[in-house]
PDB file of N, CA and C in Angstrom:
ATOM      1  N   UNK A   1      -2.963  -2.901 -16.451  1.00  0.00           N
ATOM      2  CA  UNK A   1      -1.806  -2.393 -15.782  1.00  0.00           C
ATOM      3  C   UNK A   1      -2.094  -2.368 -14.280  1.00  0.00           C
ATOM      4  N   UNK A   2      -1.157  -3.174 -13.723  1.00  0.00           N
ATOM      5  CA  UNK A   2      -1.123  -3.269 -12.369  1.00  0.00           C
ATOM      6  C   UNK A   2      -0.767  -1.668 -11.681  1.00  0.00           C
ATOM      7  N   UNK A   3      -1.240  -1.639 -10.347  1.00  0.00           N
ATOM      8  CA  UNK A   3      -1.171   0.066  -9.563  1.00  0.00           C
ATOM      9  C   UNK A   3      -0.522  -0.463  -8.599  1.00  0.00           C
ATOM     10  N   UNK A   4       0.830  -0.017  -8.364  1.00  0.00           N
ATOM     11  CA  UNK A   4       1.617   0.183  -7.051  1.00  0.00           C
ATOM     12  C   UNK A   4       1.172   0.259  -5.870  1.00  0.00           C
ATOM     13  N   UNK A   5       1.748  -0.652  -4.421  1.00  0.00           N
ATOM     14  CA  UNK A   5       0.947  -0.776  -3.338  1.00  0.00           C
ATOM     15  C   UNK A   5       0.606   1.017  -2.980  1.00  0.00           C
ATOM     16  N   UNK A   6       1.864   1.984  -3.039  1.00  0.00           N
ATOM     17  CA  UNK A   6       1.854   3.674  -3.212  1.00  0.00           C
ATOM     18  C   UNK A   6       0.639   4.307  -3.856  1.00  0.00           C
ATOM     19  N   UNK A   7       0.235   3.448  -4.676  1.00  0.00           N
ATOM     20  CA  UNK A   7      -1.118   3.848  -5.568  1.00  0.00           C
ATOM     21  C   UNK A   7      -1.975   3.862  -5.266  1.00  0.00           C
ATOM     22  N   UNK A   8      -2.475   2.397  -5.067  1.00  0.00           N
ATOM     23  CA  UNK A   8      -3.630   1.940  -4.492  1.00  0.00           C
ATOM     24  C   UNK A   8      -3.778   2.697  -2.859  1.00  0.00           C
ATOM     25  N   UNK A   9      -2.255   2.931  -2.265  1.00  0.00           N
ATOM     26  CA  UNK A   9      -3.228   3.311  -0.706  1.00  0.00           C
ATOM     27  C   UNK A   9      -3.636   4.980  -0.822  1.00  0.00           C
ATOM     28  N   UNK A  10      -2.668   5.541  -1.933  1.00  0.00           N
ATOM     29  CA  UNK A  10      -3.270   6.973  -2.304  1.00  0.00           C
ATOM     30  C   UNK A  10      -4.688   7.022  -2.767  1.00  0.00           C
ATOM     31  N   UNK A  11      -5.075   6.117  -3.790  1.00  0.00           N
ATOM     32  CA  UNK A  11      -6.502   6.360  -3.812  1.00  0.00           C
ATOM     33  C   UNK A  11      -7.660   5.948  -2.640  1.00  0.00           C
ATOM     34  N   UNK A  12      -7.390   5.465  -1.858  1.00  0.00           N
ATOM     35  CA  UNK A  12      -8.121   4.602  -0.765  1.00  0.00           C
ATOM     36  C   UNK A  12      -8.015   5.547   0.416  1.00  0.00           C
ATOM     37  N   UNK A  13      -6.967   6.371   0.524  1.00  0.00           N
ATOM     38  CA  UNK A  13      -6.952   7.754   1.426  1.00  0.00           C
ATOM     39  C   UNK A  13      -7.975   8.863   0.543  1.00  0.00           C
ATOM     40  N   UNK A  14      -7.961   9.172  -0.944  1.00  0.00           N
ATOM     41  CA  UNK A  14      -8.553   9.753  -1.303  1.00  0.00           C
ATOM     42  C   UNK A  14      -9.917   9.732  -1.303  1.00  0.00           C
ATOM     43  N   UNK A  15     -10.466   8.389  -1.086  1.00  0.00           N
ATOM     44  CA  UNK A  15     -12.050   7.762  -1.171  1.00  0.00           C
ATOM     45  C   UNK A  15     -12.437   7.998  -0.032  1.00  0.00           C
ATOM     46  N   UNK A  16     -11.370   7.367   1.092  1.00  0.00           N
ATOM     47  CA  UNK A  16     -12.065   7.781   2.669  1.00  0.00           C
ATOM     48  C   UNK A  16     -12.120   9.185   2.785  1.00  0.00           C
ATOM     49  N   UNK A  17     -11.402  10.073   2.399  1.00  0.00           N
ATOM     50  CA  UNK A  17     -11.632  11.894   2.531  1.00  0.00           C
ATOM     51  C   UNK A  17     -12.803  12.089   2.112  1.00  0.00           C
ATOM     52  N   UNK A  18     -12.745  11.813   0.477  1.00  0.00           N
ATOM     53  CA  UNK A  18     -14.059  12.357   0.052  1.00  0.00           C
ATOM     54  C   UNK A  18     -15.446  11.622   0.878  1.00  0.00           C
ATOM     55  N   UNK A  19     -15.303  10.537   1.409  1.00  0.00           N
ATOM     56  CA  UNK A  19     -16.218   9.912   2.178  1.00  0.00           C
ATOM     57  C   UNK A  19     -16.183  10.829   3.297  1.00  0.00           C
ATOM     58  N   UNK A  20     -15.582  10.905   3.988  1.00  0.00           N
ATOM     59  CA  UNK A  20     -15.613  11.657   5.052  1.00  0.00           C
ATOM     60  C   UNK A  20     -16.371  13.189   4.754  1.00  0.00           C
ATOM     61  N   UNK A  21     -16.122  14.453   4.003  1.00  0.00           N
ATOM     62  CA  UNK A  21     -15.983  15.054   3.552  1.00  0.00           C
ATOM     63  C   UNK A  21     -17.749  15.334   3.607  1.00  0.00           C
ATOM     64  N   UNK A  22     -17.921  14.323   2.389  1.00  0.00           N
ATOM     65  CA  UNK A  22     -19.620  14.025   1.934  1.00  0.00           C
ATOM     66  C   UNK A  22     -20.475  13.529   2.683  1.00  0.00           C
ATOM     67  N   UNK A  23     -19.581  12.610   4.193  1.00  0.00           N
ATOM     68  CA  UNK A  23     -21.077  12.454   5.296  1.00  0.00           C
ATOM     69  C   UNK A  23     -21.315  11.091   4.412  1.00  0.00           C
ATOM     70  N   UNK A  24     -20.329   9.881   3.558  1.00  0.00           N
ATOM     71  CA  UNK A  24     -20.626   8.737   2.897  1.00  0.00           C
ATOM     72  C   UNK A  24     -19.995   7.465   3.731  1.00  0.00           C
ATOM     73  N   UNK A  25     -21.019   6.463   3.674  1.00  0.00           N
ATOM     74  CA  UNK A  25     -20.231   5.270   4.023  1.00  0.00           C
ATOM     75  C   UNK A  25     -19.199   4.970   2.892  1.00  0.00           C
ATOM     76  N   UNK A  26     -17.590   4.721   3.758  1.00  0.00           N
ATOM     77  CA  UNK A  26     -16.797   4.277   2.817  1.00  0.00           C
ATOM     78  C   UNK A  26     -17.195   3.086   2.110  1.00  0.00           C
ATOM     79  N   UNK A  27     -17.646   2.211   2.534  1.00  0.00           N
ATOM     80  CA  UNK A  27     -18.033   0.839   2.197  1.00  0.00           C
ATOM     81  C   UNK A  27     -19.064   0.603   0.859  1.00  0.00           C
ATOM     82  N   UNK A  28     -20.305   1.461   1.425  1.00  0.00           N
ATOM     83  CA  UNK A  28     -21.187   1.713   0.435  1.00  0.00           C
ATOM     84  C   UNK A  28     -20.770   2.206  -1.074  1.00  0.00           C
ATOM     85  N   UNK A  29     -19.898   3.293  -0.704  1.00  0.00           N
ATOM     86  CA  UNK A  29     -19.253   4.640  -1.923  1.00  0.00           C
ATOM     87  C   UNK A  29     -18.723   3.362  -3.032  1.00  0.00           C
ATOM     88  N   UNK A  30     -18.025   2.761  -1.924  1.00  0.00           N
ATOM     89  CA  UNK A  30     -16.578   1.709  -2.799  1.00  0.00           C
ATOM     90  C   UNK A  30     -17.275   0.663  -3.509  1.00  0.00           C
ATOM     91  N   UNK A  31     -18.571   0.335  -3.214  1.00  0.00           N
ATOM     92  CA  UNK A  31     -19.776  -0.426  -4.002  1.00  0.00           C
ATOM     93  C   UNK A  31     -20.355  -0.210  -5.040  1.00  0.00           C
ATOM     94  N   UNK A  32     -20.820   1.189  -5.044  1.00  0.00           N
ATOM     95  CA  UNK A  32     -21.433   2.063  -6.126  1.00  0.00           C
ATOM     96  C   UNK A  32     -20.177   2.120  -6.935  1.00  0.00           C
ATOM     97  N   UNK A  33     -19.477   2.509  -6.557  1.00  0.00           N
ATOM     98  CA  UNK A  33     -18.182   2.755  -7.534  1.00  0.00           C
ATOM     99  C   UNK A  33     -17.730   1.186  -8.375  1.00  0.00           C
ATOM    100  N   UNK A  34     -17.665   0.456  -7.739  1.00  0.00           N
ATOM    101  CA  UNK A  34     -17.349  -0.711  -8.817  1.00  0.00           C
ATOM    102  C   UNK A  34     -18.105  -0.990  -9.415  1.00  0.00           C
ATOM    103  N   UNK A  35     -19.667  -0.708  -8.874  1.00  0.00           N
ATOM    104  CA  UNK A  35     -21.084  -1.746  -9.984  1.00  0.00           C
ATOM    105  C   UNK A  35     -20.892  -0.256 -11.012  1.00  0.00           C
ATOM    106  N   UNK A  36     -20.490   0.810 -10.816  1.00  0.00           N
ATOM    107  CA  UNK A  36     -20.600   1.899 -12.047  1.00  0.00           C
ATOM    108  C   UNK A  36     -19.322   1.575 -12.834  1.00  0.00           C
ATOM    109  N   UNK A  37     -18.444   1.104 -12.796  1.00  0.00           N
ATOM    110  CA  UNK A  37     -17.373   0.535 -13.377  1.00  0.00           C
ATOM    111  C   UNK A  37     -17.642  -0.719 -14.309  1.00  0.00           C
ATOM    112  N   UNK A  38     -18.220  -1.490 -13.591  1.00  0.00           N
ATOM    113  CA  UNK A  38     -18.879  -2.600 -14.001  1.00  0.00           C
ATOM    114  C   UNK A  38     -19.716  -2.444 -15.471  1.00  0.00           C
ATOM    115  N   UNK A  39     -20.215  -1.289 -15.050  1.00  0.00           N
ATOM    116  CA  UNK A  39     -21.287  -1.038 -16.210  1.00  0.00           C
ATOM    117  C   UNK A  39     -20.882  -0.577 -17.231  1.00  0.00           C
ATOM    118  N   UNK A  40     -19.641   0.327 -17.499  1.00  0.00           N
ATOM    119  CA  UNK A  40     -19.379   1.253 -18.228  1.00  0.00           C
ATOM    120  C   UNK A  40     -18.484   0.398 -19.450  1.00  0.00           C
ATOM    121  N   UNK A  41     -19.296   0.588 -20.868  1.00  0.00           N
ATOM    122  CA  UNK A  41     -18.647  -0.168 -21.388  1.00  0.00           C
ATOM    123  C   UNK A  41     -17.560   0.397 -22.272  1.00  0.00           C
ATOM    124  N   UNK A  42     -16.838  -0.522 -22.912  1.00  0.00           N
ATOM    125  CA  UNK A  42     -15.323   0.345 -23.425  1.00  0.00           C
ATOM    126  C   UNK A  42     -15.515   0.834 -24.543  1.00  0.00           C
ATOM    127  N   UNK A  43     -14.456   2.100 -24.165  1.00  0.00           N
ATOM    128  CA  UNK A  43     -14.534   2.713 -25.442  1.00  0.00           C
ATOM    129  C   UNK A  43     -13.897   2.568 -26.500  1.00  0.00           C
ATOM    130  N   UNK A  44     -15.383   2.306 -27.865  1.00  0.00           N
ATOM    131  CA  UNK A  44     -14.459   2.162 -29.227  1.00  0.00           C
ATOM    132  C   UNK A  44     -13.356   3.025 -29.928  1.00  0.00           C
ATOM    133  N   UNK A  45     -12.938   2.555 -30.571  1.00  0.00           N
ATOM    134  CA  UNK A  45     -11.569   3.120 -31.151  1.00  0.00           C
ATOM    135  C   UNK A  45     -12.528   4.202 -32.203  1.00  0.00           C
ATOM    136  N   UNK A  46     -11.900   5.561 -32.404  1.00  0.00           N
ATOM    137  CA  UNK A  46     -12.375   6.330 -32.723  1.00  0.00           C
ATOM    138  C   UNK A  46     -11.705   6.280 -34.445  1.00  0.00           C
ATOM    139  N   UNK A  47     -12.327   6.457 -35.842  1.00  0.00           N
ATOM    140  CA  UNK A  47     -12.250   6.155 -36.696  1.00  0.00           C
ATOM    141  C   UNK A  47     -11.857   7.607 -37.207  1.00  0.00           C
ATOM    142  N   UNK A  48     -11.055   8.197 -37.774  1.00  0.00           N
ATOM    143  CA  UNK A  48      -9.916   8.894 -38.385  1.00  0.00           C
ATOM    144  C   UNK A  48      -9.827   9.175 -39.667  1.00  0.00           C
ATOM    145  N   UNK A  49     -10.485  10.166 -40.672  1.00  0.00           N
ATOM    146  CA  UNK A  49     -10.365   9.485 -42.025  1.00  0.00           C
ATOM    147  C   UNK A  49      -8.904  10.181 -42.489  1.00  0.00           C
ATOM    148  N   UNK A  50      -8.096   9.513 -43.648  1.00  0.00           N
ATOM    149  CA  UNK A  50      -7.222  10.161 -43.823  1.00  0.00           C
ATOM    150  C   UNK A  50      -7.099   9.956 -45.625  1.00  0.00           C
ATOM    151  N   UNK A  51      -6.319  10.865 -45.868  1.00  0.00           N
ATOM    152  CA  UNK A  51      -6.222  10.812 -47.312  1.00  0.00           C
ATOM    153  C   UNK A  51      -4.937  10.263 -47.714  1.00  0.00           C
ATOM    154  N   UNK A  52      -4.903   8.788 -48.508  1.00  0.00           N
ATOM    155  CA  UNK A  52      -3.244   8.909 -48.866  1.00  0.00           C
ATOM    156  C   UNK A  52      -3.470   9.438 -50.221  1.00  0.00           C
ATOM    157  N   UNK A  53      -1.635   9.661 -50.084  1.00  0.00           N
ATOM    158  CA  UNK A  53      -0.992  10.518 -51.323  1.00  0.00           C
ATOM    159  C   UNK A  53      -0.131   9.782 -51.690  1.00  0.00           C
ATOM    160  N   UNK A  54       0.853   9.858 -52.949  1.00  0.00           N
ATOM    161  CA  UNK A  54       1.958   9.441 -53.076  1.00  0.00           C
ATOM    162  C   UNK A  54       2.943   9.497 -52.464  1.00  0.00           C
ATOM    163  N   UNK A  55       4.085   8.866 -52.394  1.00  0.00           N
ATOM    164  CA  UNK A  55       5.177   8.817 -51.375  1.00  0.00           C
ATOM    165  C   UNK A  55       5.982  10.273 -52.121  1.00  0.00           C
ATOM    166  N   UNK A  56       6.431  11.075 -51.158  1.00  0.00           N
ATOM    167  CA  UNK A  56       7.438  12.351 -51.779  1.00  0.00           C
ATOM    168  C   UNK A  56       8.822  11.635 -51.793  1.00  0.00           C
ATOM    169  N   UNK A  57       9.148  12.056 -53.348  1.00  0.00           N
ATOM    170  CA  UNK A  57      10.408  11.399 -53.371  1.00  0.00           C
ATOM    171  C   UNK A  57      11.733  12.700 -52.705  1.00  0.00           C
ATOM    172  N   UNK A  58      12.724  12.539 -52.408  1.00  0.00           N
ATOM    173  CA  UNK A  58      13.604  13.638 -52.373  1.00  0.00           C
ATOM    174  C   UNK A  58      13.880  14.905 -52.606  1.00  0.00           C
ATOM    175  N   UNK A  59      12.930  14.871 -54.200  1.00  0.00           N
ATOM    176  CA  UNK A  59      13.044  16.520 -54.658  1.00  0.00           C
ATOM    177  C   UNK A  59      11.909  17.151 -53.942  1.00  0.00           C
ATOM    178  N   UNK A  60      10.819  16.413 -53.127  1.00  0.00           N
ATOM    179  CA  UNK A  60       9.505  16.812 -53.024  1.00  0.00           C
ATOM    180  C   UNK A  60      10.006  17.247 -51.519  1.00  0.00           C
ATOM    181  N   UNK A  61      10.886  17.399 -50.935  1.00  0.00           N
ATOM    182  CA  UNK A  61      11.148  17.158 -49.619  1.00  0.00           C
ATOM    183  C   UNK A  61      11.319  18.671 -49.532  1.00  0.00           C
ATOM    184  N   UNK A  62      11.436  19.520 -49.721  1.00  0.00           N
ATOM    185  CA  UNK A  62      11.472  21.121 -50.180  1.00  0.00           C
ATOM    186  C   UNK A  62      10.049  21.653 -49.973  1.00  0.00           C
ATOM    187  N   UNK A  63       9.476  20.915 -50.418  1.00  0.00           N
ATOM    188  CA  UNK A  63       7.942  21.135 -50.596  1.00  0.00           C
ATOM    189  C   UNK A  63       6.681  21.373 -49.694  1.00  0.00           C
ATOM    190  N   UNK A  64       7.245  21.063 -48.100  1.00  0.00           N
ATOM    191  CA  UNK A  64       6.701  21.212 -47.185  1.00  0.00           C
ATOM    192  C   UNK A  64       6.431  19.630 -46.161  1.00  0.00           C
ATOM    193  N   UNK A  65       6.008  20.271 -45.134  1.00  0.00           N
ATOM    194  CA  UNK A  65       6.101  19.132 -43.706  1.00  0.00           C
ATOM    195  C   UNK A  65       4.534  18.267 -44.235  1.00  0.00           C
ATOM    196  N   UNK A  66       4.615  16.560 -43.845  1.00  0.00           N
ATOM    197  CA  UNK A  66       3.527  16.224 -43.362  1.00  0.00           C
ATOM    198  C   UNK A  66       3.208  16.492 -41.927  1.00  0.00           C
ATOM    199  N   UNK A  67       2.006  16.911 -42.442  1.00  0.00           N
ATOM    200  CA  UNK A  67       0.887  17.881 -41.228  1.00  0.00           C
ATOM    201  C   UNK A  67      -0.552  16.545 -40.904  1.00  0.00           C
ATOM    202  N   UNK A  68      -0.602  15.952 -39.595  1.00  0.00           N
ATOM    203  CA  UNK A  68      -1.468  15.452 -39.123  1.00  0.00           C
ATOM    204  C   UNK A  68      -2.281  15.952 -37.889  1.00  0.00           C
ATOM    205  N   UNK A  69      -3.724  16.814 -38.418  1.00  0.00           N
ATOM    206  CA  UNK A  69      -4.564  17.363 -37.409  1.00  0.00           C
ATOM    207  C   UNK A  69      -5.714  16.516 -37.028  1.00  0.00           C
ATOM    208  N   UNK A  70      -5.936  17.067 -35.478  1.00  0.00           N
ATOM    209  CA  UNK A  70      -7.512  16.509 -35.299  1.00  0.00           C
ATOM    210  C   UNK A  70      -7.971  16.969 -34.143  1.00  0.00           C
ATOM    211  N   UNK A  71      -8.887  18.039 -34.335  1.00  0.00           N
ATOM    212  CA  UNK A  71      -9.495  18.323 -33.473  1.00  0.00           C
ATOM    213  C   UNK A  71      -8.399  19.561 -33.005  1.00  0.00           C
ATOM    214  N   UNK A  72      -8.247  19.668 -31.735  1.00  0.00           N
ATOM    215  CA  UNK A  72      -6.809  20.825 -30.717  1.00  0.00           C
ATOM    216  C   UNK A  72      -5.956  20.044 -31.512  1.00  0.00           C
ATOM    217  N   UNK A  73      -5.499  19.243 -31.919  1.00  0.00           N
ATOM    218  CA  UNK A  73      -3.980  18.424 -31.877  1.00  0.00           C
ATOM    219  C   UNK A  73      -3.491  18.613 -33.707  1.00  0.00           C
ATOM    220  N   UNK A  74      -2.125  19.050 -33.549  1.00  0.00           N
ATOM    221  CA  UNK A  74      -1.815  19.002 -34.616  1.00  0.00           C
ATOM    222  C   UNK A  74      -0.091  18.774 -34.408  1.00  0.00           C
ATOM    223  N   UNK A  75       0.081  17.422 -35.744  1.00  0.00           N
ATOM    224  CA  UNK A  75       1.809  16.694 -35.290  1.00  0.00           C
ATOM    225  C   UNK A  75       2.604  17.291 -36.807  1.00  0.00           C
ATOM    226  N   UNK A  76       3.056  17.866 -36.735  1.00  0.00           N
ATOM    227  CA  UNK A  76       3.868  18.615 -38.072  1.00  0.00           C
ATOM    228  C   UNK A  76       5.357  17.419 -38.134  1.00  0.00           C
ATOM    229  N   UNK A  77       5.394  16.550 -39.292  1.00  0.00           N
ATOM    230  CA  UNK A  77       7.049  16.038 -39.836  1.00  0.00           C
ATOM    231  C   UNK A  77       7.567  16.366 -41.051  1.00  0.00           C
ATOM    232  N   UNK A  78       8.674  16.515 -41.212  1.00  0.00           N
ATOM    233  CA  UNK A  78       9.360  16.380 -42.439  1.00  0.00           C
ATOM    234  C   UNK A  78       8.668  16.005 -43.455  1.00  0.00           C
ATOM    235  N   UNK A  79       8.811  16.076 -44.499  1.00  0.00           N
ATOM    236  CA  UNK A  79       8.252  15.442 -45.666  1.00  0.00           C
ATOM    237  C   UNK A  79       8.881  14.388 -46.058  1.00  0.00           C
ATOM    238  N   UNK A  80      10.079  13.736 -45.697  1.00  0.00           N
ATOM    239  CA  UNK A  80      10.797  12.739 -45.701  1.00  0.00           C
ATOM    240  C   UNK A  80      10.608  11.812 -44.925  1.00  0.00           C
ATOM    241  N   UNK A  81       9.359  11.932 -43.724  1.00  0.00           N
ATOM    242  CA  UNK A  81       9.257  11.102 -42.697  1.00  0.00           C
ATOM    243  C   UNK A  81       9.213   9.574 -42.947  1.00  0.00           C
ATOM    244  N   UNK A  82       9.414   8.491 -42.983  1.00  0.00           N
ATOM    245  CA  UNK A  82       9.264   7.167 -42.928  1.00  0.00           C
ATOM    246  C   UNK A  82       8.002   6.779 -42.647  1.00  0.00           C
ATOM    247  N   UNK A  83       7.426   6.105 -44.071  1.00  0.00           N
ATOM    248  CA  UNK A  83       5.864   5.906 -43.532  1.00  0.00           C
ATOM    249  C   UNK A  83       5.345   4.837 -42.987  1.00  0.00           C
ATOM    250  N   UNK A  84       6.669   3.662 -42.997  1.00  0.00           N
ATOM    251  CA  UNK A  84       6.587   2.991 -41.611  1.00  0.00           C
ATOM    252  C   UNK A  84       6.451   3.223 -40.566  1.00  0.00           C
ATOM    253  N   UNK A  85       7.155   4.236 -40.257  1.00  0.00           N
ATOM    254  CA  UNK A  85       7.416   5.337 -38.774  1.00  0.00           C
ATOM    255  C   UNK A  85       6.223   5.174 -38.844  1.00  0.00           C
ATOM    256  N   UNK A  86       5.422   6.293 -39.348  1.00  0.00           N
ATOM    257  CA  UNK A  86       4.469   7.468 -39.068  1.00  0.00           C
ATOM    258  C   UNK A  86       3.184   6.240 -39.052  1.00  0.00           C
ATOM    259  N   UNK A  87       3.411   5.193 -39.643  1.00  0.00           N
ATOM    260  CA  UNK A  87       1.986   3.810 -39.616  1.00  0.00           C
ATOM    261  C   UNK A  87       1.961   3.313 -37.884  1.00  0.00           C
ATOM    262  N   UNK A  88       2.965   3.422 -37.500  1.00  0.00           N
ATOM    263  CA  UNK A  88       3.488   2.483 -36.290  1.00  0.00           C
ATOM    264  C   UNK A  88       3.376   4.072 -35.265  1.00  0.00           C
ATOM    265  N   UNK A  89       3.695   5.164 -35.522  1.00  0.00           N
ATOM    266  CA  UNK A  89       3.082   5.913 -34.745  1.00  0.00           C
ATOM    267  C   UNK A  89       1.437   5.940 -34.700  1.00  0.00           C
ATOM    268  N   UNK A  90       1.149   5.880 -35.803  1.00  0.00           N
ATOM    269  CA  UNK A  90      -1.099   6.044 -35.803  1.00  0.00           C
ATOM    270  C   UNK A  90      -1.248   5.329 -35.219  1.00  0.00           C
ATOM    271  N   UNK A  91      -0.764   3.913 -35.204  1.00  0.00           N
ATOM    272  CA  UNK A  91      -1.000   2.811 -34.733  1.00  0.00           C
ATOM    273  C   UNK A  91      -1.137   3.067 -32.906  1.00  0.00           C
ATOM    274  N   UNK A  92       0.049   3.240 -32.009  1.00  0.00           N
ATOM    275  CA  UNK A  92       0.715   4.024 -30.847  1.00  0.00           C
ATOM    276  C   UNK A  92      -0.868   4.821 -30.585  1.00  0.00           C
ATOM    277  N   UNK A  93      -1.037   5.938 -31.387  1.00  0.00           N
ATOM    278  CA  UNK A  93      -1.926   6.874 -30.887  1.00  0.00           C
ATOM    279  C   UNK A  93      -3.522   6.539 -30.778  1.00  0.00           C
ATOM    280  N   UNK A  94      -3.546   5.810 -31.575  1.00  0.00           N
ATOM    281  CA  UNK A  94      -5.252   4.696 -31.652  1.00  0.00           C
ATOM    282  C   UNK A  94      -5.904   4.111 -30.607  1.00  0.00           C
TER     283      UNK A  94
END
């Protein structure tokens, strides 16, 4: 994803401050900073275990919300939710 010319000169005011700030060559800082970029390798997709169940038919819809937690985060739906939906949302959040 490309950063807006607005973007890029906000962070480049932000680098010269903190340069300034810290007593750093801008030049140098902006060096270290890319070879540490450079280095950092990507992060894997974090693996999720989940349990399937049977699909709730209509009468089961009474029966309570699907509940997806992890960790702080918890997404409460219907029990009727579309498990296309909800595949193509995991998918989204991955």
């Amino acid at each position: 994803m490309a950063l807006s010319a607005r973007w890029k000169n906000r962070i480049e005011e932000w680098q010269a401050e903190y340069c300034r700030q810290h007593g750093l060559n801008a030049n140098t800082f902006s060096g270290r900073l890319s070879h540490h970029r450079s280095q950092e390798k990507p992060r894997q997709p974090e693996l999720i275990p989940v349990q399937v169940q049977p699909v709730p038919t209509a009468s089961d819809a009474a029966a309570g919300p699907v509940v997806l937690s992890h960790r702080q985060y918890r997404l409460e739906f219907p029990a009727a939710v579309a498990p296309c939906w909800l595949a193509e949302l995991l998918q989204c959040l991955g």
